[in-house]
Protein backbone atom coordinates (compact mmCIF):
# COMPACT_ATOMS: atom_id res chain seq x y z
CA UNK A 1 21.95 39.35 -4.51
CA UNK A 2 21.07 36.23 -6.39
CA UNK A 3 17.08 34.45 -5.69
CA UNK A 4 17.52 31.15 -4.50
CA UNK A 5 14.55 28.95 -5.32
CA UNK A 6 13.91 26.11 -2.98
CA UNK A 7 14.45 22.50 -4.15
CA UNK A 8 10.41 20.82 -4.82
CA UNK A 9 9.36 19.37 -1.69
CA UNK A 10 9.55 15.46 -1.97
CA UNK A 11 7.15 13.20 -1.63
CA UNK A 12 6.14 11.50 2.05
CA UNK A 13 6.80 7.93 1.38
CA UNK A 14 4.70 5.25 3.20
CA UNK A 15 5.56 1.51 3.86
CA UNK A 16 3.08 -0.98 2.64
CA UNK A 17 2.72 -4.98 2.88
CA UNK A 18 0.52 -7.45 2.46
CA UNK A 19 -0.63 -10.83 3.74
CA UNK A 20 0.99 -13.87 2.99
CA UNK A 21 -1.87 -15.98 3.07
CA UNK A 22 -5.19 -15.35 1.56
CA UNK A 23 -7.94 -14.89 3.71
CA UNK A 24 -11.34 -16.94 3.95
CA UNK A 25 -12.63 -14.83 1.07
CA UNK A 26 -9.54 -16.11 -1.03
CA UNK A 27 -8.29 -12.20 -0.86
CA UNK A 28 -4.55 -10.93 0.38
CA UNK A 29 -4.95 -7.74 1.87
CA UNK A 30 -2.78 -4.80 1.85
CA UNK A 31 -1.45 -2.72 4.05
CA UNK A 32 0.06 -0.08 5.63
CA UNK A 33 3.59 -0.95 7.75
CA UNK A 34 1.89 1.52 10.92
CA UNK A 35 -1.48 0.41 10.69
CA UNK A 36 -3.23 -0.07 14.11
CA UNK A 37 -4.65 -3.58 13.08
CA UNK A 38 -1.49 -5.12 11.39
CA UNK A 39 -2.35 -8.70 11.32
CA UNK A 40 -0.09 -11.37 13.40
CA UNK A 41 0.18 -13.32 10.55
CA UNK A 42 3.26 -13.25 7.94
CA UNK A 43 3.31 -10.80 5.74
CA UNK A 44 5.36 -9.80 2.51
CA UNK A 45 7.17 -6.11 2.60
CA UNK A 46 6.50 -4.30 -0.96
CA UNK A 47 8.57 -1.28 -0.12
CA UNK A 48 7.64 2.81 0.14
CA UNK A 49 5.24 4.47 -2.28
CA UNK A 50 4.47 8.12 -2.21
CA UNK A 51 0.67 6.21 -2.17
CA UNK A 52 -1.86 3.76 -2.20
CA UNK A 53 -2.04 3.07 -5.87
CA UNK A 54 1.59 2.23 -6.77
CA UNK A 55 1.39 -0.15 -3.42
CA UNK A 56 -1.41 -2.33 -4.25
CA UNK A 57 -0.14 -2.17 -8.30
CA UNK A 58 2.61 -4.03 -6.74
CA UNK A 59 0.46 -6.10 -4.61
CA UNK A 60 -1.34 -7.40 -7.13
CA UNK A 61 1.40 -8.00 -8.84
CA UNK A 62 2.62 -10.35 -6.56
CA UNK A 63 -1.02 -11.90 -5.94
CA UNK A 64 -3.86 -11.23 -7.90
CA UNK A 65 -6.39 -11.16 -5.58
CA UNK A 66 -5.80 -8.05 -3.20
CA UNK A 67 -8.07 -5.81 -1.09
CA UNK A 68 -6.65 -2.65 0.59
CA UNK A 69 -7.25 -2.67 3.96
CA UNK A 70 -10.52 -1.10 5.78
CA UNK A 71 -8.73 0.95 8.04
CA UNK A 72 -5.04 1.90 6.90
CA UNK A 73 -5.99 1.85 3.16
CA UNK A 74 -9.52 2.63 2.87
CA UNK A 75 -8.88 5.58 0.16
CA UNK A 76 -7.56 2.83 -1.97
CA UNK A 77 -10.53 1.10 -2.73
CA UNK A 78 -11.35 2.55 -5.89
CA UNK A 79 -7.02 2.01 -6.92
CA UNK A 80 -7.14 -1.41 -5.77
CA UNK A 81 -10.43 -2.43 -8.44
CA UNK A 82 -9.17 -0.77 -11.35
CA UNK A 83 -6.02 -2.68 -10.36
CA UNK A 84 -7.33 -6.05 -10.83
């Protein structure tokens, strides 16, 4: 009978976006599409990323001033400096 290896489990893919508008501070913050404190305000869709690093990458991308959020993002802190 022939052993059948299961395919690699994929990665969980979350949604991230980030503000449209800079903040007080100057800063456009990042985050993620299910956070609890989602700002009103618009914000700009980047698309799914297995995690925080590849998100705010493409944050920054798009504006170079970006902080992850507090709550939603706050394991990307040390991804979002060595971003910049």
């Amino acid at each position: 009978m022939p052993h059948h290896r299961l395919p690699p489990e994929l990665p969980r893919l979350k949604s991230y976006a980030v503000t449209a508008h800079a903040g007080p501070g100057g800063h456009h913050f990042l985050h993620a599409t299910d956070c609890r404190v989602l700002p009103a305000e618009t914000l700009v869709q980047l698309g799914a990323f297995p995690d925080i690093a590849p998100a705010m990458e493409a944050a920054h991308r798009r504006y170079g001033d970006v902080e992850p959020c507090g709550l939603c993002a706050r394991t990307g802190r040390a991804a979002g400096k060595s971003a910049a």
